[in-house]
Protein backbone atom coordinates (compact mmCIF):
# COMPACT_ATOMS: atom_id res chain seq x y z
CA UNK A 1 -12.89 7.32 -1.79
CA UNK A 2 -13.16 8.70 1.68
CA UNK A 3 -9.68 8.95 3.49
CA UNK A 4 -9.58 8.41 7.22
CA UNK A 5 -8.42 10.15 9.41
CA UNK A 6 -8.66 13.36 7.52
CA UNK A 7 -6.43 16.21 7.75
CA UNK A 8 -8.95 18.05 9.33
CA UNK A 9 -8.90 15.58 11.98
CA UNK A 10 -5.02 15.05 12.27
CA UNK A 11 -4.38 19.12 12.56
CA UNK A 12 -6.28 19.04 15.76
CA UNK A 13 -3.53 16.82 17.05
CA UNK A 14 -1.15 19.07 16.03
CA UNK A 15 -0.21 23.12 15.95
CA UNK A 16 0.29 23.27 12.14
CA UNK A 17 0.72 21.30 8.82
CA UNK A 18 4.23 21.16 8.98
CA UNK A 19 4.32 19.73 12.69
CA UNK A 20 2.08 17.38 11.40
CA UNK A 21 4.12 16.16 8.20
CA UNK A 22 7.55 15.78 10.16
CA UNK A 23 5.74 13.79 12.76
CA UNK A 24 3.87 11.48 9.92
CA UNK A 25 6.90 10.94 8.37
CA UNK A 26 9.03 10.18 11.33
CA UNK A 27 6.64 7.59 12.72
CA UNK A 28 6.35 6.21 9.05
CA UNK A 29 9.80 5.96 9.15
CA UNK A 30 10.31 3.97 12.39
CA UNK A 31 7.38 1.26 10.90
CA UNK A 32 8.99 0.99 8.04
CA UNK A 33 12.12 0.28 9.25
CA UNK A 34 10.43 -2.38 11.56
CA UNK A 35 9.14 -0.63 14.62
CA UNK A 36 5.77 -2.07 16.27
CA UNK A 37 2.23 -1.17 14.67
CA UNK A 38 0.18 0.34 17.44
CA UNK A 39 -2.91 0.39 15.41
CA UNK A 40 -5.62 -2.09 14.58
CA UNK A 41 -5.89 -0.88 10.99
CA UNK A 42 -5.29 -3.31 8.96
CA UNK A 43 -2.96 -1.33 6.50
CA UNK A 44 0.20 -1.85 4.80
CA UNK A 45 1.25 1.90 3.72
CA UNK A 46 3.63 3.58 6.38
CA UNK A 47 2.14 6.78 6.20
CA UNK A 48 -1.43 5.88 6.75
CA UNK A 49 -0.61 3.72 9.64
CA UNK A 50 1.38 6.50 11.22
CA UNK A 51 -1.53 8.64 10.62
CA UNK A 52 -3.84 6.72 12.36
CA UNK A 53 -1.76 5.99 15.08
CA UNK A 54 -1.44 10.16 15.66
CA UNK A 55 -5.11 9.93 15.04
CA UNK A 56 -5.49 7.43 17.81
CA UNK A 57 -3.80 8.98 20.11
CA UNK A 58 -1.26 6.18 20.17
CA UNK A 59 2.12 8.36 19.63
CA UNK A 60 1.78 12.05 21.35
CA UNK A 61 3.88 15.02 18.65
CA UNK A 62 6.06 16.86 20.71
CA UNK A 63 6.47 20.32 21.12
CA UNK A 64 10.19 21.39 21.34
CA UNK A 65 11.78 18.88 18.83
CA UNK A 66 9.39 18.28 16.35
CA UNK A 67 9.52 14.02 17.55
CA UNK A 68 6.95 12.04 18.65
CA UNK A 69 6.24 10.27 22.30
CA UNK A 70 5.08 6.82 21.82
CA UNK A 71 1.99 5.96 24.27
CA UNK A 72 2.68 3.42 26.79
């Protein structure tokens, strides 16, 4: 089983590993707790939506804060 996006992929959004994981999780977070799905993946987990919306380019990780910028 082939995961997409890979991590590989993700990291390029990102500066690091751990930037990446508190942003994943935050997003996950807000879609869990009811937030709007920007993605067309058709998904139920949290986490993999959130990490194809980073993927996508849909939410922007933010530098200073370690939040994410949702994509208007």
């Amino acid at each position: 089983m082939i995961v997409k996006p890979t991590v590989t992929e993700l990291l390029k959004k990102s500066k690091n590993r751990f930037e990446l994981v508190i942003a994943t999780s935050k997003r996950a977070r807000q879609i869990a707790m009811g937030d709007p799905v920007m993605t067309k993946v058709k998904e139920e987990s949290p986490v993999t939506l959130a990490a194809n919306e980073i993927a996508e380019d849909k939410v922007k990780i933010l530098d200073d804060e370690q939040e994410i910028e949702e994509e208007n």
